[in-house]
Protein backbone atom coordinates (compact mmCIF):
# COMPACT_ATOMS: atom_id res chain seq x y z
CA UNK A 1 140.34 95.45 48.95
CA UNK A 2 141.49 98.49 50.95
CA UNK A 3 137.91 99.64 52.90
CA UNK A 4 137.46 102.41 54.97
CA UNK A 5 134.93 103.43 57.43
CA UNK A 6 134.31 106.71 55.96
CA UNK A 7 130.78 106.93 57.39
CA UNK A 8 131.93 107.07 61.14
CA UNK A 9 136.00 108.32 61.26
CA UNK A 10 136.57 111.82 61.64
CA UNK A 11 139.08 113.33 59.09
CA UNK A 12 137.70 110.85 55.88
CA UNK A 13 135.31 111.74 53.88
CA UNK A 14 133.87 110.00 49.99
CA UNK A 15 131.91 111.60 47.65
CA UNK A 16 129.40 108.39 45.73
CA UNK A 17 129.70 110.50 42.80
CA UNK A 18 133.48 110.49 42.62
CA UNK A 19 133.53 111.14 38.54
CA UNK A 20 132.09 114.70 39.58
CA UNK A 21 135.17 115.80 41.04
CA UNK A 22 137.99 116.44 38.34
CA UNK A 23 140.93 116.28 41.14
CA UNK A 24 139.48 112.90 42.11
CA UNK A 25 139.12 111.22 38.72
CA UNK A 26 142.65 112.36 37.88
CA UNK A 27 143.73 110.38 40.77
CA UNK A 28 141.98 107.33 40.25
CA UNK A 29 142.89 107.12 36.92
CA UNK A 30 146.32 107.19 38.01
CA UNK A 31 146.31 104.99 40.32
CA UNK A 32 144.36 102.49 37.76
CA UNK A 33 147.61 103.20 35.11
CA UNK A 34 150.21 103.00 37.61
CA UNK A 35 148.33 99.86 38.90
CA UNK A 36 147.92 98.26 35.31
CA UNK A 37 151.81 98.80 34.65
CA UNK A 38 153.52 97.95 37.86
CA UNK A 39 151.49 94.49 38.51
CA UNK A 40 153.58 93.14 35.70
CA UNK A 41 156.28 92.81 38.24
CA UNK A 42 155.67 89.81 39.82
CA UNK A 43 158.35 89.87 42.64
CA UNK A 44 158.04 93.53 43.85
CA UNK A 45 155.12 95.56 41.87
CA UNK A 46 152.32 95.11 43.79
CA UNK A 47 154.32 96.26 47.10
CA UNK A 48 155.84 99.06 45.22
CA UNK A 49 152.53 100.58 43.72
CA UNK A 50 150.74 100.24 47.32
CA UNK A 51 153.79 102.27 49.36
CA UNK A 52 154.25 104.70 45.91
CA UNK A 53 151.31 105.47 44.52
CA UNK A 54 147.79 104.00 46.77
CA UNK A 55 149.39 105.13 50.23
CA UNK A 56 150.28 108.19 48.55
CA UNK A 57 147.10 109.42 46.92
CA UNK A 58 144.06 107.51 49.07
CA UNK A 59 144.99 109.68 52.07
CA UNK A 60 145.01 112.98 50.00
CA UNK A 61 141.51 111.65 48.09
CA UNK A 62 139.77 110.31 51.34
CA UNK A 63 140.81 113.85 53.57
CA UNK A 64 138.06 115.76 54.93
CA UNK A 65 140.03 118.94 53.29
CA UNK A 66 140.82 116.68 49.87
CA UNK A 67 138.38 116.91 46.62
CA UNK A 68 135.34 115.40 48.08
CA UNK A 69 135.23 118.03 50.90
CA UNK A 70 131.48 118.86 51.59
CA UNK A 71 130.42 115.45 50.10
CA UNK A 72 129.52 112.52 52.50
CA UNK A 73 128.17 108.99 51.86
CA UNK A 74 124.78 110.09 53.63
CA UNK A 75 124.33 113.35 52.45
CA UNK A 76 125.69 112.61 48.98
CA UNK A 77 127.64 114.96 46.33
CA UNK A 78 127.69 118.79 47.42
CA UNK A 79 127.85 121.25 44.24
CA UNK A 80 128.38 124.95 44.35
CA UNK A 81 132.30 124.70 45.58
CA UNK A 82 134.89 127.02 44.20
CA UNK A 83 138.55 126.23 45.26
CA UNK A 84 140.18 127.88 42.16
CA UNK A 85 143.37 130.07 42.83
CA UNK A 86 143.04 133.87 42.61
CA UNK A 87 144.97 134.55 39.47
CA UNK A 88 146.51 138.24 38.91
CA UNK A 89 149.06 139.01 35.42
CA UNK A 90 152.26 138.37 36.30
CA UNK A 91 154.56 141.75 35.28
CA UNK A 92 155.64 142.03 31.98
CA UNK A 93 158.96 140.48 31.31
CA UNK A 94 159.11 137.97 33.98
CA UNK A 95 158.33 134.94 31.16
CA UNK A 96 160.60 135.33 28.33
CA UNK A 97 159.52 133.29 25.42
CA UNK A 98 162.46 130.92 24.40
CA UNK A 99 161.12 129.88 21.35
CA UNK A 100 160.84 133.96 19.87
């Protein structure tokens, strides 16, 4: 319902093995839940979930810089990426624990 030409447009890129990329399966999923609960609105859901939630996340999911980065629809799924953050201790004392 919403194609795009992610074979020729600069900037978009897919991955055909979507379900390998946890950031992109997350997103999917929630657009599929927000989908499933705001169609129930007949008057304004359908608008609402395509300006709040698909026009939202299909821009950050189809980026050449989003979760699929490296992937392509010729060259298939790319493996071997790490993206995680650097992660250091933070000093002691800066979390107090509430519940203690």
């Amino acid at each position: 319902m919403f194609p795009r030409d992610v074979t020729n447009t600069p900037g978009l890129t897919w991955c055909p093995k979507w379900w390998l990329h946890p950031e992109a399966a997350y997103r999917l999923d929630s657009l599929w839940r927000s989908w499933e609960s705001m169609r129930l609105d007949t008057a304004l859901g359908t608008s609402r979930w395509i300006r709040e939630h698909l026009d939202h996340h299909l821009p950050l999911l189809l980026s050449n810089s989003g979760p699929f980065k490296g992937c392509s629809i010729t060259k298939g799924h790319t493996d071997g990426r790490d993206y995680t953050f650097p992660l250091e201790e933070p000093p002691e004392g800066l979390y107090v624990d509430e519940n203690s």
